[in-house]
PDB file of N, CA and C in Angstrom:
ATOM      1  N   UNK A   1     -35.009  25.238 -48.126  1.00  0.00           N
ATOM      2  CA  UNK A   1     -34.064  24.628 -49.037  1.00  0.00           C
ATOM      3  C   UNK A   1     -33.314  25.674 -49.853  1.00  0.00           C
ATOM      4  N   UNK A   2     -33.716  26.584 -49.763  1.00  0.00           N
ATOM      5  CA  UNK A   2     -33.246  27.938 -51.076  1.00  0.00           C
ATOM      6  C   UNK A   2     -32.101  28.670 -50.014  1.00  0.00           C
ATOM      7  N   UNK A   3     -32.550  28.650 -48.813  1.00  0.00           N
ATOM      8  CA  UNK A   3     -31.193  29.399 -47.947  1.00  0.00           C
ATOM      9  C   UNK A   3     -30.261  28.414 -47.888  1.00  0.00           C
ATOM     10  N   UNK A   4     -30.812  27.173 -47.850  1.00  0.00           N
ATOM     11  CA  UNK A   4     -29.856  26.132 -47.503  1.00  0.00           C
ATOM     12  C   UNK A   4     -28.079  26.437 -48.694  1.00  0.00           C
ATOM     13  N   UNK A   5     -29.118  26.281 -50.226  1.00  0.00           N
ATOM     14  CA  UNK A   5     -28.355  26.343 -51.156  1.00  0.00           C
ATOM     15  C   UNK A   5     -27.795  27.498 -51.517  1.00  0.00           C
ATOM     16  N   UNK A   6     -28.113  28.464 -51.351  1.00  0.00           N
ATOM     17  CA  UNK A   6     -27.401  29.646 -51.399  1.00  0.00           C
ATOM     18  C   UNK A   6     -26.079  30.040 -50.394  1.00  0.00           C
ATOM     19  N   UNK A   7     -26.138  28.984 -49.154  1.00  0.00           N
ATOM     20  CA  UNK A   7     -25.011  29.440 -48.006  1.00  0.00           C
ATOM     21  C   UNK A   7     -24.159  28.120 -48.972  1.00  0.00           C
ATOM     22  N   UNK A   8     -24.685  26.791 -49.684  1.00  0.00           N
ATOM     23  CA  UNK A   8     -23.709  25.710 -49.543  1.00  0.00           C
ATOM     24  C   UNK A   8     -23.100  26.555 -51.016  1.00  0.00           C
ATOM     25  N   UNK A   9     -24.164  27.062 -51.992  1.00  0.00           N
ATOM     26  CA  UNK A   9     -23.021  28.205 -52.920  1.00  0.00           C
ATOM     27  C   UNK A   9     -21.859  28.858 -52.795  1.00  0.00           C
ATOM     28  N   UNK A  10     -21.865  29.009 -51.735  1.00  0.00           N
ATOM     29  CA  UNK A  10     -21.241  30.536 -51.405  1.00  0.00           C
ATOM     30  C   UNK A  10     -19.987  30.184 -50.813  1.00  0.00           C
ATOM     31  N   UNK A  11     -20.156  29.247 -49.838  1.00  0.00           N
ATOM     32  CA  UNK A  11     -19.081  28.192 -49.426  1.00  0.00           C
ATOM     33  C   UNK A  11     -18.414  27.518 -50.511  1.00  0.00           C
ATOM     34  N   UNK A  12     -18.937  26.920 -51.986  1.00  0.00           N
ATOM     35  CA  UNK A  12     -18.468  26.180 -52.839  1.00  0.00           C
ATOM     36  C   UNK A  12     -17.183  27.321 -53.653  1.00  0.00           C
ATOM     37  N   UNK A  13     -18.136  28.526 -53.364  1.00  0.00           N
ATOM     38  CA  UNK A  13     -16.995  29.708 -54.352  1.00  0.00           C
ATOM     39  C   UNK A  13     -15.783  29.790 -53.003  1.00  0.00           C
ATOM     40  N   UNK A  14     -16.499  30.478 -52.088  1.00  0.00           N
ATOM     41  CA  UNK A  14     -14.942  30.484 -51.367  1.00  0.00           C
ATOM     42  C   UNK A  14     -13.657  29.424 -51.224  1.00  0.00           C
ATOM     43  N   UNK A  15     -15.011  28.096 -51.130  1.00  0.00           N
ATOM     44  CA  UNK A  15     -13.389  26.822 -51.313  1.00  0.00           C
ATOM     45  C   UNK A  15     -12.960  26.718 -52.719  1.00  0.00           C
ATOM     46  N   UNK A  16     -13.550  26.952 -53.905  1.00  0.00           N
ATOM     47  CA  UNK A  16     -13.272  27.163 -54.766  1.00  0.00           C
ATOM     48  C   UNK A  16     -11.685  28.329 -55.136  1.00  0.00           C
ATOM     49  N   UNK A  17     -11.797  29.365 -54.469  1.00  0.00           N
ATOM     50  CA  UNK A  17     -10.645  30.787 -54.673  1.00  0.00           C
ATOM     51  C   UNK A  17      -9.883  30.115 -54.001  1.00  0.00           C
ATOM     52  N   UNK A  18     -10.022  29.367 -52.598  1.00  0.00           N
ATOM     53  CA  UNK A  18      -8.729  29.438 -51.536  1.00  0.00           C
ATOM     54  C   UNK A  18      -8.395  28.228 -52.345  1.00  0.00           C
ATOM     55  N   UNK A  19      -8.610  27.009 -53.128  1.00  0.00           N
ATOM     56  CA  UNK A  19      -8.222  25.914 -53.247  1.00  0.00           C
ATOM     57  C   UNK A  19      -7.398  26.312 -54.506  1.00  0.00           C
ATOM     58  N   UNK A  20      -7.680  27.286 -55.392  1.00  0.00           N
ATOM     59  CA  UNK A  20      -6.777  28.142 -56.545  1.00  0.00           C
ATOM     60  C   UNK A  20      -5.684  28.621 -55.883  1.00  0.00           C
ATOM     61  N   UNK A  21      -5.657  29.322 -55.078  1.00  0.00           N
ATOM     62  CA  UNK A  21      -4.740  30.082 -54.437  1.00  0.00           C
ATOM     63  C   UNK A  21      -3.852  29.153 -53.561  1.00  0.00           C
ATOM     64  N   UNK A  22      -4.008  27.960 -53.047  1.00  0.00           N
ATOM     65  CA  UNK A  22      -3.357  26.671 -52.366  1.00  0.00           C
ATOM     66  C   UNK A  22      -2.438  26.171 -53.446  1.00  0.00           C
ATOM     67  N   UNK A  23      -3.286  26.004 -54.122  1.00  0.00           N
ATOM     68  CA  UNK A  23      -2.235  25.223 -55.708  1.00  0.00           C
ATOM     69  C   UNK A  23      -1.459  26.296 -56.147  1.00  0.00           C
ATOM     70  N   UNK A  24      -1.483  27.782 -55.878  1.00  0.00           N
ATOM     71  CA  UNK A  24      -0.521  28.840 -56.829  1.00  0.00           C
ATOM     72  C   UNK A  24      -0.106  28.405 -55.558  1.00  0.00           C
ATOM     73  N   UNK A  25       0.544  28.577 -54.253  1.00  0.00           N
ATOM     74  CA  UNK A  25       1.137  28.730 -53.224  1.00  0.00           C
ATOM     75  C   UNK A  25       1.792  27.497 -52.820  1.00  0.00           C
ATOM     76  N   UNK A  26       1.400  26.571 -53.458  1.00  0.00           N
ATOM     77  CA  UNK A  26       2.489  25.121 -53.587  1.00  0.00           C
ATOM     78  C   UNK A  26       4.020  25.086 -53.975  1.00  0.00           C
ATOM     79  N   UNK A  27       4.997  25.120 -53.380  1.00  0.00           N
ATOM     80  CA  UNK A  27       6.239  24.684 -54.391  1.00  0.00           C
ATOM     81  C   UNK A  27       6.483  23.651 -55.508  1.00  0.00           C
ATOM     82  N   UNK A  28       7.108  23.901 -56.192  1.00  0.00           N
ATOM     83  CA  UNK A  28       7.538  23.035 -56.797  1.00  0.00           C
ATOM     84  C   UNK A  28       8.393  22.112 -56.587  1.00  0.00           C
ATOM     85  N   UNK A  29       8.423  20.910 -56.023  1.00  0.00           N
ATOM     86  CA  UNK A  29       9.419  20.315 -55.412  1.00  0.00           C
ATOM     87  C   UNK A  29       9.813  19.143 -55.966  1.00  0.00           C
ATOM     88  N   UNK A  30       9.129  18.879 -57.097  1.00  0.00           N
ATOM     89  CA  UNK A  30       9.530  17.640 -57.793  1.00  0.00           C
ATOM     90  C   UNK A  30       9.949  18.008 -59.153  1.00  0.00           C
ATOM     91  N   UNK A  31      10.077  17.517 -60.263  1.00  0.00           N
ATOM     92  CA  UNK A  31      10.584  17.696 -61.524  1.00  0.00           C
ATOM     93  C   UNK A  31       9.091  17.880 -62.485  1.00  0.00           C
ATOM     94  N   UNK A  32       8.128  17.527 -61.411  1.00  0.00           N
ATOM     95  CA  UNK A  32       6.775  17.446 -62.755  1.00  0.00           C
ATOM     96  C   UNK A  32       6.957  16.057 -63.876  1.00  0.00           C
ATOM     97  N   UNK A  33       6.046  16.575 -64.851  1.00  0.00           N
ATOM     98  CA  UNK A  33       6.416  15.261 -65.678  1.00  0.00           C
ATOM     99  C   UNK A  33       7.129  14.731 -66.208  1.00  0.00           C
ATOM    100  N   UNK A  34       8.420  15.479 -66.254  1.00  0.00           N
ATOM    101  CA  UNK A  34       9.698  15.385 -67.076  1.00  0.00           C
ATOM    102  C   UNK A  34       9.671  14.159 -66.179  1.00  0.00           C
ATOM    103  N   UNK A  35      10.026  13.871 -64.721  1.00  0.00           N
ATOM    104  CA  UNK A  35      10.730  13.310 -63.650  1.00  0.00           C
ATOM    105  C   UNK A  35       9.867  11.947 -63.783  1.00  0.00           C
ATOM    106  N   UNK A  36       9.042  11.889 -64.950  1.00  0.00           N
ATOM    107  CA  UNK A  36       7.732  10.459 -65.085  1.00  0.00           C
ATOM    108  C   UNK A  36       8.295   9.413 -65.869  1.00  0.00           C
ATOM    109  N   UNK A  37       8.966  10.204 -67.152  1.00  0.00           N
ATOM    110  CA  UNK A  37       9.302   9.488 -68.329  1.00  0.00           C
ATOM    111  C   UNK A  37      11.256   9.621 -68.443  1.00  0.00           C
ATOM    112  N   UNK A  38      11.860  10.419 -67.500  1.00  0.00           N
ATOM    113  CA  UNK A  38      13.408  10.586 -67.033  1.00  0.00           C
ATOM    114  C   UNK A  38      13.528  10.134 -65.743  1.00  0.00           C
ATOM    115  N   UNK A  39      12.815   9.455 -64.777  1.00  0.00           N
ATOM    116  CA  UNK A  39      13.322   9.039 -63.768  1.00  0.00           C
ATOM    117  C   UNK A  39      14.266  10.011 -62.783  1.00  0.00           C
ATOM    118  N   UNK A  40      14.367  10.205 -61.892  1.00  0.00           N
ATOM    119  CA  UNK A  40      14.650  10.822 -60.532  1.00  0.00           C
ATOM    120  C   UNK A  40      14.843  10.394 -59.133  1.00  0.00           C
ATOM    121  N   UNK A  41      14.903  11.138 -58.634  1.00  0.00           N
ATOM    122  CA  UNK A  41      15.208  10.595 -57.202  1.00  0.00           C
ATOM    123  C   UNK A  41      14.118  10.839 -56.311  1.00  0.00           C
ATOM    124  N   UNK A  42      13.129  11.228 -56.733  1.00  0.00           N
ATOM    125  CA  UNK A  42      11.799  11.644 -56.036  1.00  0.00           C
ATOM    126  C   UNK A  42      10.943  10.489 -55.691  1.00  0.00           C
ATOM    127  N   UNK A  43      10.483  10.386 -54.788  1.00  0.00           N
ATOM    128  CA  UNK A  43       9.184   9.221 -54.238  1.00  0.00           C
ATOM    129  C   UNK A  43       7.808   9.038 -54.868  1.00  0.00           C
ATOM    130  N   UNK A  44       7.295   8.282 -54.672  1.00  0.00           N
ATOM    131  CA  UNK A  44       5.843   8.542 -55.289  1.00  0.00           C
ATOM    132  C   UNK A  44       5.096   9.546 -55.059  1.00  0.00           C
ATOM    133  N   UNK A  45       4.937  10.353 -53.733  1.00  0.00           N
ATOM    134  CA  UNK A  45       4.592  11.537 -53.583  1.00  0.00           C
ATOM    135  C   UNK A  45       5.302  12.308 -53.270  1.00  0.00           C
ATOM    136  N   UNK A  46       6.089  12.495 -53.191  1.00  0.00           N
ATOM    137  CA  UNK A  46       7.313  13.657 -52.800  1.00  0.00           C
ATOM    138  C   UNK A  46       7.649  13.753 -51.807  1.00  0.00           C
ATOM    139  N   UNK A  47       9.104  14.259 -51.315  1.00  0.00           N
ATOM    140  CA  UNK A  47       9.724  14.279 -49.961  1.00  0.00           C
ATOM    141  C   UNK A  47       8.505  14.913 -49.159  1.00  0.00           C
ATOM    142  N   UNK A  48       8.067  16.146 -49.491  1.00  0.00           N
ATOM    143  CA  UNK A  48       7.465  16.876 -48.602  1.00  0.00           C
ATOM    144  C   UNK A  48       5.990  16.662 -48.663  1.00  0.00           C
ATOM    145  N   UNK A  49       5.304  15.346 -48.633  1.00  0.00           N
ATOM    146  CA  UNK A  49       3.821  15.089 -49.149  1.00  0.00           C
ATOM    147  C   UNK A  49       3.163  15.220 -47.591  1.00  0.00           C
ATOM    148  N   UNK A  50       4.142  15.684 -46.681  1.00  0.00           N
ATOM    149  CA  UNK A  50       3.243  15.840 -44.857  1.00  0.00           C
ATOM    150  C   UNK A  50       3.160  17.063 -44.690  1.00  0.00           C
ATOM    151  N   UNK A  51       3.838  18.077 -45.630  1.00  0.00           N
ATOM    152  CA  UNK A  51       3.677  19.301 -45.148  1.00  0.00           C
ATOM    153  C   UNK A  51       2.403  19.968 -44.897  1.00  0.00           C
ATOM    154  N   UNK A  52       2.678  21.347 -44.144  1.00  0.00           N
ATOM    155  CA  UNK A  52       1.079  21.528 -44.228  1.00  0.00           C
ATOM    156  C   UNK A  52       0.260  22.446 -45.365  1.00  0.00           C
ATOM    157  N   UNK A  53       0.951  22.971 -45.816  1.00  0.00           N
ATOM    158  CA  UNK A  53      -0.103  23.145 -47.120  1.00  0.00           C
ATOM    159  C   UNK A  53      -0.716  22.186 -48.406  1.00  0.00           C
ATOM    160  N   UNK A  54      -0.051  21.457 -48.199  1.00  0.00           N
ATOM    161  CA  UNK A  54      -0.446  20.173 -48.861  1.00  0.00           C
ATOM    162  C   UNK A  54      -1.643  19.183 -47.846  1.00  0.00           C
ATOM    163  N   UNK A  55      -1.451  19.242 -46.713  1.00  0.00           N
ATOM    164  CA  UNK A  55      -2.770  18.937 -45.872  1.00  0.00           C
ATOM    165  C   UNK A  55      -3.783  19.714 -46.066  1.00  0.00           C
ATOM    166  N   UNK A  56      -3.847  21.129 -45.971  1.00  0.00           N
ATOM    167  CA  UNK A  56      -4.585  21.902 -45.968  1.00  0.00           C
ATOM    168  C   UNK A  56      -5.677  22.176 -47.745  1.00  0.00           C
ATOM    169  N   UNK A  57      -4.422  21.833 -48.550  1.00  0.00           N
ATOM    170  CA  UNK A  57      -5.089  21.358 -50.019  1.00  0.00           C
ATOM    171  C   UNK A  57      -5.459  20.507 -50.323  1.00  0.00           C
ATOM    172  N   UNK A  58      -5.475  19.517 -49.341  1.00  0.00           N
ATOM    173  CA  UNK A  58      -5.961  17.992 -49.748  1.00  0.00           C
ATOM    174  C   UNK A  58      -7.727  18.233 -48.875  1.00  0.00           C
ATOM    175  N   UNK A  59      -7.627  18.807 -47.643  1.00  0.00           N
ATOM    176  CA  UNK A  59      -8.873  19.284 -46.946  1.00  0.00           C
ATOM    177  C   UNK A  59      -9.531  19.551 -47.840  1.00  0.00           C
ATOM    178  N   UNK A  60      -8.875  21.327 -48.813  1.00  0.00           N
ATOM    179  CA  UNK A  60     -10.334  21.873 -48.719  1.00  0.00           C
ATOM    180  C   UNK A  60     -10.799  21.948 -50.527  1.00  0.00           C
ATOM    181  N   UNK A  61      -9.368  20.700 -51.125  1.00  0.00           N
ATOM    182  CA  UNK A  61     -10.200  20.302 -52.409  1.00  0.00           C
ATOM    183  C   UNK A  61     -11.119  18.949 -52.196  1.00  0.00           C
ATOM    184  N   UNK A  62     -11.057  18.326 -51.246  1.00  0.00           N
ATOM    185  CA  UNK A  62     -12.514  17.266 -50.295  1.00  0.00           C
ATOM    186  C   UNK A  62     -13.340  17.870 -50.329  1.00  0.00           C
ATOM    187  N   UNK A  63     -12.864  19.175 -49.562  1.00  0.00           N
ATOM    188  CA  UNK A  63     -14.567  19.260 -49.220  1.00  0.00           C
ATOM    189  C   UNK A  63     -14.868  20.666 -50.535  1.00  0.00           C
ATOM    190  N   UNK A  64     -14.209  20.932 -51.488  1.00  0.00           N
ATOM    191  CA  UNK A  64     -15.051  21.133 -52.844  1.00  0.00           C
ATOM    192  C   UNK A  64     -15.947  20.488 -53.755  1.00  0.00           C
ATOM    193  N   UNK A  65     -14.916  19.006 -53.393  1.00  0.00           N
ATOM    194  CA  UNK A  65     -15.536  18.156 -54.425  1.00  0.00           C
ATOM    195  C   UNK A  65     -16.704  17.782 -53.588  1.00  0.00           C
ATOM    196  N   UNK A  66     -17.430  17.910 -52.043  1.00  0.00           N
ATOM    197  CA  UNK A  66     -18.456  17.580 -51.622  1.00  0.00           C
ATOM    198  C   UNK A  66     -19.217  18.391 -51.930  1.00  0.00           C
ATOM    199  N   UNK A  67     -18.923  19.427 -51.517  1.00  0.00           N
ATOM    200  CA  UNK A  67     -19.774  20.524 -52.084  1.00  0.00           C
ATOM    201  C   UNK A  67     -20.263  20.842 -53.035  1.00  0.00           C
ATOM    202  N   UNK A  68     -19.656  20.269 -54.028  1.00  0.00           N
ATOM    203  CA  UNK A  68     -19.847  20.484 -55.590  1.00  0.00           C
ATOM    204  C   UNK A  68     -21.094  19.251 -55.832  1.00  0.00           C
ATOM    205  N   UNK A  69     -20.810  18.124 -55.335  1.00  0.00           N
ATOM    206  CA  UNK A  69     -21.766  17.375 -55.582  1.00  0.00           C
ATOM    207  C   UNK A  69     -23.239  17.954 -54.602  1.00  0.00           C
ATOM    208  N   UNK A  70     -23.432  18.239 -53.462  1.00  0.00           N
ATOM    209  CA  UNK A  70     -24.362  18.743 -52.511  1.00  0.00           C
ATOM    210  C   UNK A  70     -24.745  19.741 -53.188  1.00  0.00           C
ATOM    211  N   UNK A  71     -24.249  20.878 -53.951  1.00  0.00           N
ATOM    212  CA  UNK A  71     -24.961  21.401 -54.413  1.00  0.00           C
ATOM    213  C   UNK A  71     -25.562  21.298 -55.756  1.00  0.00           C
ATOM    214  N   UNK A  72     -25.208  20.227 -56.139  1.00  0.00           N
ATOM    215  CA  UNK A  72     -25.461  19.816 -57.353  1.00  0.00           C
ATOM    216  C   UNK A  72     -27.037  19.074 -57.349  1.00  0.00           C
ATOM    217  N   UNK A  73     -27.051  18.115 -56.307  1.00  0.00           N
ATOM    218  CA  UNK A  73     -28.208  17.226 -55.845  1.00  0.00           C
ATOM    219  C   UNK A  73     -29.308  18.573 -55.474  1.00  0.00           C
ATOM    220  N   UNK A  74     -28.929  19.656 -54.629  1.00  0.00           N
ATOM    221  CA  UNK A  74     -29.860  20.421 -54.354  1.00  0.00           C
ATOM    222  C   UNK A  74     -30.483  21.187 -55.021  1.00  0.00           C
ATOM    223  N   UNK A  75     -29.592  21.478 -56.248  1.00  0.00           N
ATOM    224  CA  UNK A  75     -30.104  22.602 -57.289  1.00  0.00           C
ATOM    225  C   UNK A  75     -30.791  21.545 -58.293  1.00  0.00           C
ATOM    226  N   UNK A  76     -30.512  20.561 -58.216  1.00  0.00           N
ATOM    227  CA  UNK A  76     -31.423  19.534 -59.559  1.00  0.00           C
ATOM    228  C   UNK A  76     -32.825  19.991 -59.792  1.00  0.00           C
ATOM    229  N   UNK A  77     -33.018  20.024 -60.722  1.00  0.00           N
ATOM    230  CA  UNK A  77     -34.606  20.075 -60.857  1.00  0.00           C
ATOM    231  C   UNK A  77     -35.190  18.905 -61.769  1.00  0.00           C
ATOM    232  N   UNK A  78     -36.584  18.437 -60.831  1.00  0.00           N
ATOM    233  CA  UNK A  78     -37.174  17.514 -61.876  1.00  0.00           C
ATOM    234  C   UNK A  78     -37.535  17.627 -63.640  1.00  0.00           C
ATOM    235  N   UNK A  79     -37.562  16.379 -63.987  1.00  0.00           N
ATOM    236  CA  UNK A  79     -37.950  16.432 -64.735  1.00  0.00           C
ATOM    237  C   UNK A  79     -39.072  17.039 -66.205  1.00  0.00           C
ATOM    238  N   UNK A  80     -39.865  17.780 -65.199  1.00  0.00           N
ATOM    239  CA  UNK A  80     -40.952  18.696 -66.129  1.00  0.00           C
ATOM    240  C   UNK A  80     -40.618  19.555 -66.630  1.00  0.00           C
ATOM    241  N   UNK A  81     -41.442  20.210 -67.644  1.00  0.00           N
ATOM    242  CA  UNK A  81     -41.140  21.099 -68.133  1.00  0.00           C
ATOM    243  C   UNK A  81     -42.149  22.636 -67.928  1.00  0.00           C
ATOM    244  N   UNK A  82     -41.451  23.218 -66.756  1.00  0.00           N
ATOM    245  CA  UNK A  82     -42.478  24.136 -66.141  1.00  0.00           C
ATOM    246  C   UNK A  82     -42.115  25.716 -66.945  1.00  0.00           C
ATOM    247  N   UNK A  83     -41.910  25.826 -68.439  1.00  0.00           N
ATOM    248  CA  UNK A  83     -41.583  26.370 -68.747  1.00  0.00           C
ATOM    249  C   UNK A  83     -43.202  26.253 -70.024  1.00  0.00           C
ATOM    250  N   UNK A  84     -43.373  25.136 -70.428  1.00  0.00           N
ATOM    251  CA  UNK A  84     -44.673  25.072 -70.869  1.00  0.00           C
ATOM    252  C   UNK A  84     -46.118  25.424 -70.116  1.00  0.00           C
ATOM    253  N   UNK A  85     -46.208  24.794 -68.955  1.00  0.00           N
ATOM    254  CA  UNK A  85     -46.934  25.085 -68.011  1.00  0.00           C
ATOM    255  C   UNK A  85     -47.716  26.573 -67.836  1.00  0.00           C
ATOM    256  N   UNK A  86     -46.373  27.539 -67.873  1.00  0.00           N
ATOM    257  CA  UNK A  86     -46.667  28.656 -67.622  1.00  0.00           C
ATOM    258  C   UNK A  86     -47.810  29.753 -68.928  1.00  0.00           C
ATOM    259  N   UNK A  87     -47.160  28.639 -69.980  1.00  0.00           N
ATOM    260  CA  UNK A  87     -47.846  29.088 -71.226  1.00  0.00           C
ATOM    261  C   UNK A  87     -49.414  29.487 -71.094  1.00  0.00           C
ATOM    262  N   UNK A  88     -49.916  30.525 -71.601  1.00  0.00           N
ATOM    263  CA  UNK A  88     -51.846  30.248 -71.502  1.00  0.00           C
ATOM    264  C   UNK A  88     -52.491  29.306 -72.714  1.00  0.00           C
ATOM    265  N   UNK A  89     -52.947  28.404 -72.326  1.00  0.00           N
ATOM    266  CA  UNK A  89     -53.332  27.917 -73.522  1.00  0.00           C
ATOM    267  C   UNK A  89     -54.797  29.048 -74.357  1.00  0.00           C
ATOM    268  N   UNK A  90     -54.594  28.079 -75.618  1.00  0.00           N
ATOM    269  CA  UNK A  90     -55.364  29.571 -76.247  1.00  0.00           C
ATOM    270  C   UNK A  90     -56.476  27.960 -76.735  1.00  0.00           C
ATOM    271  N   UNK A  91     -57.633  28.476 -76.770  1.00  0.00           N
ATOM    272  CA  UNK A  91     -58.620  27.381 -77.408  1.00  0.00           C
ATOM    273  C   UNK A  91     -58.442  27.463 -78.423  1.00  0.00           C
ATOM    274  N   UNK A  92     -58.932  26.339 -79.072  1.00  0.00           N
ATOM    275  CA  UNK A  92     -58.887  26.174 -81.000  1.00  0.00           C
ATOM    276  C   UNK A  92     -60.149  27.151 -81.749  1.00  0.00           C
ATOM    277  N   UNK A  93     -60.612  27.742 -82.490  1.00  0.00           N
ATOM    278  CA  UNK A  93     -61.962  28.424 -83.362  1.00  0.00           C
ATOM    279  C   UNK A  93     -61.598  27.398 -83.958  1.00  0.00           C
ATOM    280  N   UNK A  94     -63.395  27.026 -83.889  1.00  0.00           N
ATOM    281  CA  UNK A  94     -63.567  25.906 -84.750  1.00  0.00           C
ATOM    282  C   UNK A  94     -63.921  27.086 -86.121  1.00  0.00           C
ATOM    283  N   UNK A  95     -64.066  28.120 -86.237  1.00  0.00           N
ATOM    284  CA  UNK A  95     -64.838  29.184 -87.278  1.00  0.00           C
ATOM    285  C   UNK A  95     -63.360  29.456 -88.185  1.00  0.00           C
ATOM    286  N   UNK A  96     -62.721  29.210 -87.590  1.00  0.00           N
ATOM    287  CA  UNK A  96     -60.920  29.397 -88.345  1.00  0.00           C
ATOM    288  C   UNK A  96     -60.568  28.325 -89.161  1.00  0.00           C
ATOM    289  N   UNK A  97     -61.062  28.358 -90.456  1.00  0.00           N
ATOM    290  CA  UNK A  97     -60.611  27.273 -91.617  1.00  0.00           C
ATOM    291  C   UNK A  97     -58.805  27.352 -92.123  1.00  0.00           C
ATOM    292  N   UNK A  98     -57.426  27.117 -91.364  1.00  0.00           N
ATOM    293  CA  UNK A  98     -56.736  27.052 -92.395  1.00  0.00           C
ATOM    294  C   UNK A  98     -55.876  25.818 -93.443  1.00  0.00           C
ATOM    295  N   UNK A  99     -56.079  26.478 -94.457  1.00  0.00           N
ATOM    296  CA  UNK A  99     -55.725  26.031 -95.258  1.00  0.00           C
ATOM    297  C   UNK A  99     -54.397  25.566 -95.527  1.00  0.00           C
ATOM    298  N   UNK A 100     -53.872  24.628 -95.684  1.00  0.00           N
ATOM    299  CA  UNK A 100     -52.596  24.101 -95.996  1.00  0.00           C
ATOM    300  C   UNK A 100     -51.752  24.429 -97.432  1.00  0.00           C
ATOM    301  N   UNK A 101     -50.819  24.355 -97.428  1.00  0.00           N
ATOM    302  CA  UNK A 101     -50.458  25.261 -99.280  1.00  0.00           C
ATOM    303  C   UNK A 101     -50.077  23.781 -99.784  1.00  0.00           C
ATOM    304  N   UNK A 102     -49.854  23.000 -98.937  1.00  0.00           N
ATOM    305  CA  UNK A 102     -50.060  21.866-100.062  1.00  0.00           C
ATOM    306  C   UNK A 102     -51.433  21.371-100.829  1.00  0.00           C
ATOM    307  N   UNK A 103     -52.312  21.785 -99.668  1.00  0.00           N
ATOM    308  CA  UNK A 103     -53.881  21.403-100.139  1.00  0.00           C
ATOM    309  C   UNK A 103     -54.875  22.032-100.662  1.00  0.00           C
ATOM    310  N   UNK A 104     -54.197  23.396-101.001  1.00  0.00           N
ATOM    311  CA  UNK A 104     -54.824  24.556-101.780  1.00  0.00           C
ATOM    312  C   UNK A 104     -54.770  24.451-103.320  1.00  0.00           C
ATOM    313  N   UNK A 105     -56.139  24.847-103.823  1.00  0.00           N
ATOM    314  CA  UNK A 105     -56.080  24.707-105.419  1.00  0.00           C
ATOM    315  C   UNK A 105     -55.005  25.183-105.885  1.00  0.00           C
ATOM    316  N   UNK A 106     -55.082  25.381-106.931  1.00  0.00           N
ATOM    317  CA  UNK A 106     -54.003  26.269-107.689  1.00  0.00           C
ATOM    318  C   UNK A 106     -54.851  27.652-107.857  1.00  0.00           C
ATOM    319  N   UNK A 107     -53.911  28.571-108.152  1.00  0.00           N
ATOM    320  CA  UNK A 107     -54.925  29.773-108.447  1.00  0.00           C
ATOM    321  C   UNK A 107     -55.415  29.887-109.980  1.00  0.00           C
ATOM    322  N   UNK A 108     -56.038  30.741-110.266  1.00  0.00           N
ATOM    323  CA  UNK A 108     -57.108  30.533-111.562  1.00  0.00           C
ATOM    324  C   UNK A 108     -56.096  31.291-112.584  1.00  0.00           C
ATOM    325  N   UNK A 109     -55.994  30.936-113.687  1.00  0.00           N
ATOM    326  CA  UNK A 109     -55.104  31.811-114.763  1.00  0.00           C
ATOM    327  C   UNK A 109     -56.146  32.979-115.144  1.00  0.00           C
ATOM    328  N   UNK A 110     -55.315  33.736-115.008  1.00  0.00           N
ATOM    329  CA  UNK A 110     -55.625  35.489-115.431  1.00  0.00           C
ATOM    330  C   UNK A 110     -56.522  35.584-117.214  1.00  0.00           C
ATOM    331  N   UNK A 111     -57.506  36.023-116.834  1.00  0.00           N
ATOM    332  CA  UNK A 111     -57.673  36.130-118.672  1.00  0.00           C
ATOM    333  C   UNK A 111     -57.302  37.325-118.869  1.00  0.00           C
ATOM    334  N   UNK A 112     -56.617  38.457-117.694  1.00  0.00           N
ATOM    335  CA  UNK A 112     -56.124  39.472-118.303  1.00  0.00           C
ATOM    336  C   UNK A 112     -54.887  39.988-119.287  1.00  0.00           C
ATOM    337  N   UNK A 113     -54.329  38.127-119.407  1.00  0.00           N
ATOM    338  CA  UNK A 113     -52.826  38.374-120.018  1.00  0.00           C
ATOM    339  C   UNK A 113     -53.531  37.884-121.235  1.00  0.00           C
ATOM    340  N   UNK A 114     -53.415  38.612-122.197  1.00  0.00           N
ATOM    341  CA  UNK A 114     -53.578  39.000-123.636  1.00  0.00           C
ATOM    342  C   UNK A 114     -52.582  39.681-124.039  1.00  0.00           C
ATOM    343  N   UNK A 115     -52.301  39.431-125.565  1.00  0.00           N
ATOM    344  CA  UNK A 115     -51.780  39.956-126.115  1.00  0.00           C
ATOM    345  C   UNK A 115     -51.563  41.647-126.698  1.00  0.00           C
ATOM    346  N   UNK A 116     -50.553  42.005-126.380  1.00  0.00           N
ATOM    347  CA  UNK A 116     -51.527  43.716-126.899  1.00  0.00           C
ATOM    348  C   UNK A 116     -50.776  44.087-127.902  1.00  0.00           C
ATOM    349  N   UNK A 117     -51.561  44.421-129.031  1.00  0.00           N
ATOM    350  CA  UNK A 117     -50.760  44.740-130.129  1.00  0.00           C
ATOM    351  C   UNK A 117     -50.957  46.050-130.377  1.00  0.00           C
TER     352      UNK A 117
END
């Protein structure tokens, strides 16, 4: 399972760069949002929505977003907390009295504070 996830990693970064680099390498062929709220002559997806880099960006942001989830399911880890686990437990001394400072006397007043004349 650990090679598994390390090749579906590695794949997630590379579709990750080329799917950056698809979107810088897109034209601009519509007006963007101006063309949302000003109206245009553009279609719902644009004249050129068959071309092929736009196929090719529609591919391999699919199969990011699969990947992203696949490796997501694979890297999950249960619920425990194997971070306690590892701890050594230490036994209690029953010979170890401590004391609480709420439940501690007060300390004794000094009869060394006298007056010195």
């Amino acid at each position: 399972m650990v090679v598994l996830s390390i090749i579906l990693t590695v794949f997630f970064v590379i579709a990750s760069v080329v799917l950056v680099i698809l979107v810088g390498l897109q034209s601009e062929g519509g007006t963007g949002l101006g063309g949302i709220f000003g109206g245009g002559s553009d279609t719902a997806f644009g004249a050129k929505s068959n071309s092929v880099v736009t196929r090719i960006t529609a591919i391999v942001a699919a199969s990011f977003m699969v990947l992203a989830l696949v490796v997501a399911l694979l890297n999950k880890s249960s619920s425990r907390d194997y971070v306690l686990e590892t701890l050594p437990v230490q036994p209690a001394v029953a010979s170890e009295v401590v004391e609480e400072w709420w439940n501690a006397a007060p300390p004794a007043p000094e009869a060394a504070l006298s007056v010195v004349e």
